[in-house]
N, C-alpha and C. Protein backbone atom coordinates (compact mmCIF):
# COMPACT_ATOMS: atom_id res chain seq x y z
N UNK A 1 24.16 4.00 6.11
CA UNK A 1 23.12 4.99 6.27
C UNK A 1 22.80 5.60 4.92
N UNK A 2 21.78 5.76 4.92
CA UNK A 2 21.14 6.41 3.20
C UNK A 2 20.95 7.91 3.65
N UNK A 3 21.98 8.31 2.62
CA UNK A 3 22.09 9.84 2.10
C UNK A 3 20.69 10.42 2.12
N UNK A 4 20.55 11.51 2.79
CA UNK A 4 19.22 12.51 1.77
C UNK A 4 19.42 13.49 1.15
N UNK A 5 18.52 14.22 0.52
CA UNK A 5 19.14 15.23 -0.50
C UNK A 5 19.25 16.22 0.32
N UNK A 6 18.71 16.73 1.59
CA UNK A 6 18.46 17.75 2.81
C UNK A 6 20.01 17.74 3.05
N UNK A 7 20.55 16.59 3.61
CA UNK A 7 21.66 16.34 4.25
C UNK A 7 22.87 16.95 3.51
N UNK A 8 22.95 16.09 2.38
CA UNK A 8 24.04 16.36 1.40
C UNK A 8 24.13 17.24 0.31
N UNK A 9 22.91 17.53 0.09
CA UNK A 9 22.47 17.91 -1.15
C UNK A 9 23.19 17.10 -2.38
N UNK A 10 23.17 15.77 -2.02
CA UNK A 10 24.14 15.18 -3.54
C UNK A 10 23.27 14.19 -3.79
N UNK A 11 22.96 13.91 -5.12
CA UNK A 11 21.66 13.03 -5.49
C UNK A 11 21.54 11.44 -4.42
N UNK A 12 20.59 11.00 -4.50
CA UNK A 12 20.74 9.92 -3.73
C UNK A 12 20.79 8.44 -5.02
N UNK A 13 21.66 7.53 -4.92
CA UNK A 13 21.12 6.55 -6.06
C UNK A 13 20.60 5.43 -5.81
N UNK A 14 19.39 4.89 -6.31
CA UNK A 14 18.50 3.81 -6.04
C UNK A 14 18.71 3.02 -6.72
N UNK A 15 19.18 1.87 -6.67
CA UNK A 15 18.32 0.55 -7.54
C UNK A 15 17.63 0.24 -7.43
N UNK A 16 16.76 -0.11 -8.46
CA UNK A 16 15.10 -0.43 -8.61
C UNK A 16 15.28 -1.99 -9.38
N UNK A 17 14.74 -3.09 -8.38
CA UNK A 17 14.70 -4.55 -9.06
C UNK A 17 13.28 -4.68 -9.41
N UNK A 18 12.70 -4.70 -10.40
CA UNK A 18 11.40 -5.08 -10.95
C UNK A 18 10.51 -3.79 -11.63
N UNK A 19 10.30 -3.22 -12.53
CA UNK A 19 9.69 -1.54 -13.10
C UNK A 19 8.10 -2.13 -12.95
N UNK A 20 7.78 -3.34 -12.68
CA UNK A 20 6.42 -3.81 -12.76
C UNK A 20 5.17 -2.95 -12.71
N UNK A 21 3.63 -3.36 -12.47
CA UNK A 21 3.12 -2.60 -11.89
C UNK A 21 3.00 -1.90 -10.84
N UNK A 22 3.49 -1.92 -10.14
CA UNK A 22 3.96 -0.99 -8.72
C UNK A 22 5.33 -0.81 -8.68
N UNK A 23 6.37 -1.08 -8.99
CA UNK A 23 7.68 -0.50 -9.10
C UNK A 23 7.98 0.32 -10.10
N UNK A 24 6.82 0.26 -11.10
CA UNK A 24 7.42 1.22 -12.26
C UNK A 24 6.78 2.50 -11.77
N UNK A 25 5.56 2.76 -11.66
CA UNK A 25 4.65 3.73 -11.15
C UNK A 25 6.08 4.24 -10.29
N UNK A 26 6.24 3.29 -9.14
CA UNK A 26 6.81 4.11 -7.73
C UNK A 26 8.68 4.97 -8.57
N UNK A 27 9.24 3.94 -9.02
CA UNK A 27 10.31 4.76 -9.61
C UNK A 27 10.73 5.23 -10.90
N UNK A 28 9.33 5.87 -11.06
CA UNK A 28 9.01 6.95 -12.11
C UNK A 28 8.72 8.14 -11.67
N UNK A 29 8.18 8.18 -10.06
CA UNK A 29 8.34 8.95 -9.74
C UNK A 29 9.59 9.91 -9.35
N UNK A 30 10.75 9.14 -8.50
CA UNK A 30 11.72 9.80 -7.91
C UNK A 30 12.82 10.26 -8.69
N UNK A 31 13.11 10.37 -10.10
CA UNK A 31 14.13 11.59 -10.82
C UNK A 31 13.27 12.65 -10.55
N UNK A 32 11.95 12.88 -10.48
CA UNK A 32 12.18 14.23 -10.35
C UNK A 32 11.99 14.75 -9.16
N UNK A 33 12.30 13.78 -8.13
CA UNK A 33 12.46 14.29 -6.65
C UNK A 33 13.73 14.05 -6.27
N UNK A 34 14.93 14.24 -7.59
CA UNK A 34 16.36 14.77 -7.36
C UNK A 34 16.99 13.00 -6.81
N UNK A 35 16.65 11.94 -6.82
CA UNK A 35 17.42 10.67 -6.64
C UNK A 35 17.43 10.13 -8.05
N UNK A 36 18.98 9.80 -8.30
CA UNK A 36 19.05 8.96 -9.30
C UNK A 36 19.34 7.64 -9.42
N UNK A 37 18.14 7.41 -10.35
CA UNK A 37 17.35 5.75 -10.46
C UNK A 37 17.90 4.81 -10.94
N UNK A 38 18.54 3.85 -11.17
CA UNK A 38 19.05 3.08 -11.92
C UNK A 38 18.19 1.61 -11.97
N UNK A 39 17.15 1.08 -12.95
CA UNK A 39 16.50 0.00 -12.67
C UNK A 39 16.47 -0.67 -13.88
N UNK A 40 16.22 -2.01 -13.08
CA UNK A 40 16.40 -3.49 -14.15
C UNK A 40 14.91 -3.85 -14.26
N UNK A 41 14.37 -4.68 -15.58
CA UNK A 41 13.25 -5.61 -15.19
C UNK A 41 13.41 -6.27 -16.46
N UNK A 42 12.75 -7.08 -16.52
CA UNK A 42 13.06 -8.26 -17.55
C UNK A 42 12.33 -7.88 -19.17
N UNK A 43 11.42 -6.44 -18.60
CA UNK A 43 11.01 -6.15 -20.23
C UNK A 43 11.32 -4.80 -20.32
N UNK A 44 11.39 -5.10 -22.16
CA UNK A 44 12.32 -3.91 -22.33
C UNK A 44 11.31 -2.63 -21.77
N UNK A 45 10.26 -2.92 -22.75
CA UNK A 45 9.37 -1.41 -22.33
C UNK A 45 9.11 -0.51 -21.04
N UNK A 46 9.13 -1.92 -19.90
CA UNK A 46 9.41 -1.39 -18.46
C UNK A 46 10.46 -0.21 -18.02
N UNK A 47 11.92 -1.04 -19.12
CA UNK A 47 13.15 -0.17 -18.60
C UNK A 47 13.06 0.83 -19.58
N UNK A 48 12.26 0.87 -21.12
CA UNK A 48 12.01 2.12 -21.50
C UNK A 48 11.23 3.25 -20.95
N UNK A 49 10.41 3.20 -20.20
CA UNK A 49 9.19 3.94 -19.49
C UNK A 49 10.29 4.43 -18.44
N UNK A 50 11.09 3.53 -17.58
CA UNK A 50 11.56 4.26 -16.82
C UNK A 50 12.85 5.54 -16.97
N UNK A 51 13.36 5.27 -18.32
CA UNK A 51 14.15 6.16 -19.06
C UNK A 51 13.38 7.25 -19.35
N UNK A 52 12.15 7.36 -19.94
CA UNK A 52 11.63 8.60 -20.61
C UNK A 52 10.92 9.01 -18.76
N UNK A 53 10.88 8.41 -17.85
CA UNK A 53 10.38 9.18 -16.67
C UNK A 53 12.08 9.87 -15.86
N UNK A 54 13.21 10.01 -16.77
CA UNK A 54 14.23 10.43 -16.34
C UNK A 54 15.39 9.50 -15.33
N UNK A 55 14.81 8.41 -15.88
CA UNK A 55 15.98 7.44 -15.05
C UNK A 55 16.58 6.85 -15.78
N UNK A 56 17.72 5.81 -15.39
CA UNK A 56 18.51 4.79 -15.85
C UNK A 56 17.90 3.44 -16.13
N UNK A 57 17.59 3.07 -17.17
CA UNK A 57 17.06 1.54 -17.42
C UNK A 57 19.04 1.00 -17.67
N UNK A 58 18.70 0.01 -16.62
CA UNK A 58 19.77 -1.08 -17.20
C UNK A 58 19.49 -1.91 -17.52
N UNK A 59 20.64 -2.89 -18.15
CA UNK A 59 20.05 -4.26 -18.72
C UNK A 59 20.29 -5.48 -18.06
N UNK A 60 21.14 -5.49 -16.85
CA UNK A 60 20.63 -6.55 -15.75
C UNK A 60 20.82 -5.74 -14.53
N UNK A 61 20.75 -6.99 -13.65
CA UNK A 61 20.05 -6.67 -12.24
C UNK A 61 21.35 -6.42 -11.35
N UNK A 62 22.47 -6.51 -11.75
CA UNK A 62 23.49 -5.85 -11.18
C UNK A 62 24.30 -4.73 -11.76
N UNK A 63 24.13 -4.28 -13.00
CA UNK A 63 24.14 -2.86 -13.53
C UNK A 63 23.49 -2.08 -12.57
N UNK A 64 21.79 -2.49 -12.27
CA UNK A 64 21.01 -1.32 -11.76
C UNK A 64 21.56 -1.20 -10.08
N UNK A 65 22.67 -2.31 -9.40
CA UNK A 65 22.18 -2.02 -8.02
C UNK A 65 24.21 -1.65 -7.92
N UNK A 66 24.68 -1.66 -8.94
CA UNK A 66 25.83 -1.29 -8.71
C UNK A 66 25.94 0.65 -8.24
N UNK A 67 26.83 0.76 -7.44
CA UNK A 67 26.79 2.46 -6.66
C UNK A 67 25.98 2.76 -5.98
N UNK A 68 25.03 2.04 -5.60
CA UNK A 68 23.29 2.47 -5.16
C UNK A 68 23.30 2.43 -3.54
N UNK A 69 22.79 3.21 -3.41
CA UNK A 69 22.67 4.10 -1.62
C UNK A 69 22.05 2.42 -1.24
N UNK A 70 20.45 2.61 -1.70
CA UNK A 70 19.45 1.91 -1.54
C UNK A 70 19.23 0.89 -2.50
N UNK A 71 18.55 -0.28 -2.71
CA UNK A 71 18.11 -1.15 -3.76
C UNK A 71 17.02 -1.37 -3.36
N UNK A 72 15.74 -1.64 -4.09
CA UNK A 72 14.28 -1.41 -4.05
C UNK A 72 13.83 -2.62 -4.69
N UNK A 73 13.36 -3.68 -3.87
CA UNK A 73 13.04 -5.00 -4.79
C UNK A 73 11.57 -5.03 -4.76
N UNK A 74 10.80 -4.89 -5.97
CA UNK A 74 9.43 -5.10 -5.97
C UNK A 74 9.18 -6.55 -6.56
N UNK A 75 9.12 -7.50 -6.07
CA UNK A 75 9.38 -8.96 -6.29
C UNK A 75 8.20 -9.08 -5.95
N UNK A 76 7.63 -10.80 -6.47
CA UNK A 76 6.62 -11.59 -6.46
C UNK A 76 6.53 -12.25 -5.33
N UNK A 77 7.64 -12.78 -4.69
CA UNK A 77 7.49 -14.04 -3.72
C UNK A 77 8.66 -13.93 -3.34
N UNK A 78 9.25 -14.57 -1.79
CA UNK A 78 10.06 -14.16 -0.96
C UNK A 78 11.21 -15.59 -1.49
N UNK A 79 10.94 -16.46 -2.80
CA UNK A 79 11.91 -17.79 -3.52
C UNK A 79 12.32 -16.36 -4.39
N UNK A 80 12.04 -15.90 -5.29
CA UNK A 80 12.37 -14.79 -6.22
C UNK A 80 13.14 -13.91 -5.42
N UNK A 81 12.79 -13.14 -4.25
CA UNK A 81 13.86 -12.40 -3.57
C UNK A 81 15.12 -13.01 -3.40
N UNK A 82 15.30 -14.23 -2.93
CA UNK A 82 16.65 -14.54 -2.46
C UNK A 82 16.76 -14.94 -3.86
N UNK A 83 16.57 -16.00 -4.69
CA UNK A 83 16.96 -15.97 -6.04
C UNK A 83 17.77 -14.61 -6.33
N UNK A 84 17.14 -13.78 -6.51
CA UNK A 84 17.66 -12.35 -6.85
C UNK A 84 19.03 -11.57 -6.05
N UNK A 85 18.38 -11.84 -4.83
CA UNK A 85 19.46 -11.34 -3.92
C UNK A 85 21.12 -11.60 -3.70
N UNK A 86 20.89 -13.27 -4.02
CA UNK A 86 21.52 -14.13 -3.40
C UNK A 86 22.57 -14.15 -4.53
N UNK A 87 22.22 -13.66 -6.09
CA UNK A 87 22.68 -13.66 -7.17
C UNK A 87 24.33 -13.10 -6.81
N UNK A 88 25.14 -14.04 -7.39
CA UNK A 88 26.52 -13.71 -6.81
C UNK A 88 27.12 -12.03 -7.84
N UNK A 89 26.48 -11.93 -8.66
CA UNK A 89 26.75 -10.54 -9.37
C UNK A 89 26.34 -9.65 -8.87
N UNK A 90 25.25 -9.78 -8.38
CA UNK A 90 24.32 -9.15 -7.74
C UNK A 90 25.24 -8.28 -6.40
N UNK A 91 25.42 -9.54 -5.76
CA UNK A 91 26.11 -9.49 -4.14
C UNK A 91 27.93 -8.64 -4.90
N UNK A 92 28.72 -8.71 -5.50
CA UNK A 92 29.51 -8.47 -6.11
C UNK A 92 29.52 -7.11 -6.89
N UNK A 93 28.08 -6.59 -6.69
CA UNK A 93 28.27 -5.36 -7.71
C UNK A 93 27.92 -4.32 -5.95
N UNK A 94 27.52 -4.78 -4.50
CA UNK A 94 26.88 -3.66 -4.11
C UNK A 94 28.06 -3.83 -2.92
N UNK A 95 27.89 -2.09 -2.85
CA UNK A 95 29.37 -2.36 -1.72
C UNK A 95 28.68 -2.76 -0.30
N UNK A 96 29.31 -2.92 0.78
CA UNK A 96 29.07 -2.69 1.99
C UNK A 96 28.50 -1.55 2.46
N UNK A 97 27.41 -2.27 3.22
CA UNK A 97 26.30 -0.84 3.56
C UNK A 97 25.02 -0.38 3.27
N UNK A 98 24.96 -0.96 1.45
CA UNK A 98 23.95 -0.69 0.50
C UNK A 98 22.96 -1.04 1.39
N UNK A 99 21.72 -0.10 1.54
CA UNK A 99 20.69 -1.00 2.13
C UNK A 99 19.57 -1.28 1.03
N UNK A 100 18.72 -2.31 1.47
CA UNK A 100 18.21 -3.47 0.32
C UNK A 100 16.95 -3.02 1.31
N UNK A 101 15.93 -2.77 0.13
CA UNK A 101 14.30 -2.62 0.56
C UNK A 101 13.74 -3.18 0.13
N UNK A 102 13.05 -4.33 0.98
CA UNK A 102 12.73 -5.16 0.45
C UNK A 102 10.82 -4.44 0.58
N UNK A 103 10.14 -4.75 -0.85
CA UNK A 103 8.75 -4.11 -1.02
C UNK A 103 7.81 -5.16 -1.55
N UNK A 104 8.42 -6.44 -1.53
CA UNK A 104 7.76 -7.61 -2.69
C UNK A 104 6.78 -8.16 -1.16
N UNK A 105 5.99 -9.16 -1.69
CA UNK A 105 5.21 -10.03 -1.02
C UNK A 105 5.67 -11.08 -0.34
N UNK A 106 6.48 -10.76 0.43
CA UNK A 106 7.28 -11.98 1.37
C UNK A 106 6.97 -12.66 2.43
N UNK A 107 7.46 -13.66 2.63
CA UNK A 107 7.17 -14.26 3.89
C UNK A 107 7.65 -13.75 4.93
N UNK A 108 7.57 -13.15 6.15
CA UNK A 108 8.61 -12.73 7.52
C UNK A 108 9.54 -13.56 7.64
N UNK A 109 8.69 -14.84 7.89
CA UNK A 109 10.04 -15.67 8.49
C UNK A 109 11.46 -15.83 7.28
N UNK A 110 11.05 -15.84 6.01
CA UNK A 110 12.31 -15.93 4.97
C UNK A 110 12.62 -14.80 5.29
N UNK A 111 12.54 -13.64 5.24
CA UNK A 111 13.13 -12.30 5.08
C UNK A 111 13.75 -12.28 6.49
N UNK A 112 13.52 -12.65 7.14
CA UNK A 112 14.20 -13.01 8.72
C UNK A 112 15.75 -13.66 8.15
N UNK A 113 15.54 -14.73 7.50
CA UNK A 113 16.71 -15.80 7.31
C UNK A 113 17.65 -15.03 6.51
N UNK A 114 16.73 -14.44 5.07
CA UNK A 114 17.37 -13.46 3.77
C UNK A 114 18.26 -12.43 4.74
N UNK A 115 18.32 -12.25 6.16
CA UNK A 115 18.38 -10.65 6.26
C UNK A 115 19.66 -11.26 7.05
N UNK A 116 19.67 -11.99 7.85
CA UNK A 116 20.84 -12.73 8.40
C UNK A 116 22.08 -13.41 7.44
N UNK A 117 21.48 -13.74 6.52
CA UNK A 117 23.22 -14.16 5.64
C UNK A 117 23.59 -12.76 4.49
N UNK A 118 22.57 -12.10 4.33
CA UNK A 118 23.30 -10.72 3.90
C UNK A 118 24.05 -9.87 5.17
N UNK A 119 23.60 -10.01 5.87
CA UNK A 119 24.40 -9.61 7.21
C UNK A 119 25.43 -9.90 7.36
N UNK A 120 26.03 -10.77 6.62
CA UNK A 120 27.02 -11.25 6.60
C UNK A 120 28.37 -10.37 5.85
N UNK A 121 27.78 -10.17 5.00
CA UNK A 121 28.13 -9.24 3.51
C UNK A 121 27.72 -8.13 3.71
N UNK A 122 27.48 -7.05 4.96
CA UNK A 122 27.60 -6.31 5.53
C UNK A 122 26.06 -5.87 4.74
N UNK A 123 25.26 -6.14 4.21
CA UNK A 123 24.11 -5.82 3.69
C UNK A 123 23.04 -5.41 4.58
N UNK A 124 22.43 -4.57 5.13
CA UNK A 124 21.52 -4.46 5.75
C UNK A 124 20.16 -4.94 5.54
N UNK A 125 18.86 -5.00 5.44
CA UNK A 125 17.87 -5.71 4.84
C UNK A 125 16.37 -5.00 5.57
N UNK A 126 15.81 -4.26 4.87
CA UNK A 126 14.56 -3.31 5.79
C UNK A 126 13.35 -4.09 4.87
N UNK A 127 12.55 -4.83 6.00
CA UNK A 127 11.47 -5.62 5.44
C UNK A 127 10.35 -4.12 4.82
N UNK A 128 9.75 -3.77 4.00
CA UNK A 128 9.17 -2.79 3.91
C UNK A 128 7.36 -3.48 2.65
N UNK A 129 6.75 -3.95 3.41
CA UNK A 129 6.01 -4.46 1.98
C UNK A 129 4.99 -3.38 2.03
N UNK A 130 4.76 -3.04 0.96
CA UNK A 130 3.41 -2.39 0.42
C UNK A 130 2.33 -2.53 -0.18
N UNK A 131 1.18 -2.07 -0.33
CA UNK A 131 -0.33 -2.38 -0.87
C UNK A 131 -0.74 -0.83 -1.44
N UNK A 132 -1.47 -1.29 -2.01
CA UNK A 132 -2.27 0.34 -2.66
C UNK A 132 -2.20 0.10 -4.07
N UNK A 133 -2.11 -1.22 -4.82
CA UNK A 133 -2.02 -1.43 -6.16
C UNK A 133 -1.29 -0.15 -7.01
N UNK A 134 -1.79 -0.72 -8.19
CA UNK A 134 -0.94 0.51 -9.54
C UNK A 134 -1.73 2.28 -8.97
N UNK A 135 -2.66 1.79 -8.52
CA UNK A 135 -3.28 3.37 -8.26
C UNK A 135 -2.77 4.14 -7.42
N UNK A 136 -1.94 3.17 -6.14
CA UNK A 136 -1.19 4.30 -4.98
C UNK A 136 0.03 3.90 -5.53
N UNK A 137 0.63 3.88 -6.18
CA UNK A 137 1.96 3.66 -6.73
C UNK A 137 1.97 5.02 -7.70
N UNK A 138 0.54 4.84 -8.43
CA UNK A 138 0.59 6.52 -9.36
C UNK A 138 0.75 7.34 -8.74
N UNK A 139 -0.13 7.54 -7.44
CA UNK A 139 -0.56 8.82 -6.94
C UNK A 139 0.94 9.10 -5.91
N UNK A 140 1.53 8.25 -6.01
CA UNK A 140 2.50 7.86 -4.81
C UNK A 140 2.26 8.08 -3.40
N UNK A 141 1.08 7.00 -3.38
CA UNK A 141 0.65 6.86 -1.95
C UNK A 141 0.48 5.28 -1.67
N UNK A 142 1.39 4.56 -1.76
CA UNK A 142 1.03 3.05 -1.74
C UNK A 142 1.16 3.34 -0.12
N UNK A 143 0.37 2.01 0.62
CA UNK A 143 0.25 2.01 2.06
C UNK A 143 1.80 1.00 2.41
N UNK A 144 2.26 1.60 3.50
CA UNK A 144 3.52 0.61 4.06
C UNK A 144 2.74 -0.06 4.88
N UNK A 145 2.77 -1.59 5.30
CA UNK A 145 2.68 -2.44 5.69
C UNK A 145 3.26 -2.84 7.25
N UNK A 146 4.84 -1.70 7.15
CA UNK A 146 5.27 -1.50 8.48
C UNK A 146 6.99 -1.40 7.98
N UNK A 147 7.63 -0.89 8.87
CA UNK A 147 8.83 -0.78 8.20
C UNK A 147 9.55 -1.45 9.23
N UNK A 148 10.32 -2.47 9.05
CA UNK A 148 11.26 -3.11 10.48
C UNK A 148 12.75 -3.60 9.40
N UNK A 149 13.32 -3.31 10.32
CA UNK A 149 15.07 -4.06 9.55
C UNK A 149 14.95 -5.28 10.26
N UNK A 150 14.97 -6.33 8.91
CA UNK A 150 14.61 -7.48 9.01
C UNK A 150 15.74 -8.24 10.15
């Protein structure tokens, strides 16, 4: 179950997989809505932007999802998610429980399959995709698509 700050009052911590155009916008927003960020992306400037917006840039993708309540994958394609997911450092850095949001452009039926062998590894898996380009990502109003645990 993911902490809130209401509940506990103790920060909540996110991993953020991708600072892209819509993942950087979106977790640039939340240090200063009291969750702390920890995110990877493959350029540096991405994980610099997300440092000067008060978060953690790490330098791979299991630094950022190691301790993390939640992990936030803003991915390209639902081959790149499990690529990513499936990454044995990856799976090795997040304890039991972590839940994994998935926000990239996926297929259902993979995220169906993705959500069953993390299940395994006690991973939970909440299909969550979004739209609203870089502009609802600024304003932080991207549209959810629908939220179901895969």
């Amino acid at each position: 179950m993911i902490r809130t700050m209401s509940e506990n009052r103790t920060p909540v911590d996110v991993g953020i997989i991708r600072l892209g155009n819509t993942g950087g916008p979106m977790s640039a927003r939340l240090p200063a809505r009291g969750f702390v960020v920890h995110g990877f992306d493959l350029s540096a400037e991405a994980r610099q932007q997300l440092q000067a917006a008060g978060g953690r840039a790490c330098d791979n993708r299991a630094a950022a999802v190691t301790d993390a309540d939640a992990v936030i994958l803003m991915l390209p394609s639902s081959d790149v998610v499990e690529q990513v997911v499936l990454d044995n450092d990856v799976l090795a850095a997040m304890r039991p429980g972590t839940v994994m949001i998935d926000m990239s452009s996926s297929i259902p039926g993979k995220t169906v399959q993705l959500a069953a062998k993390l299940q395994a590894s006690g991973l939970p898996l909440l299909d969550a995709p979004v739209s609203g380009g870089v502009r609802g990502a600024r304003n932080g109003q991207p549209h959810h698509h629908g939220r179901r645990r895969a």
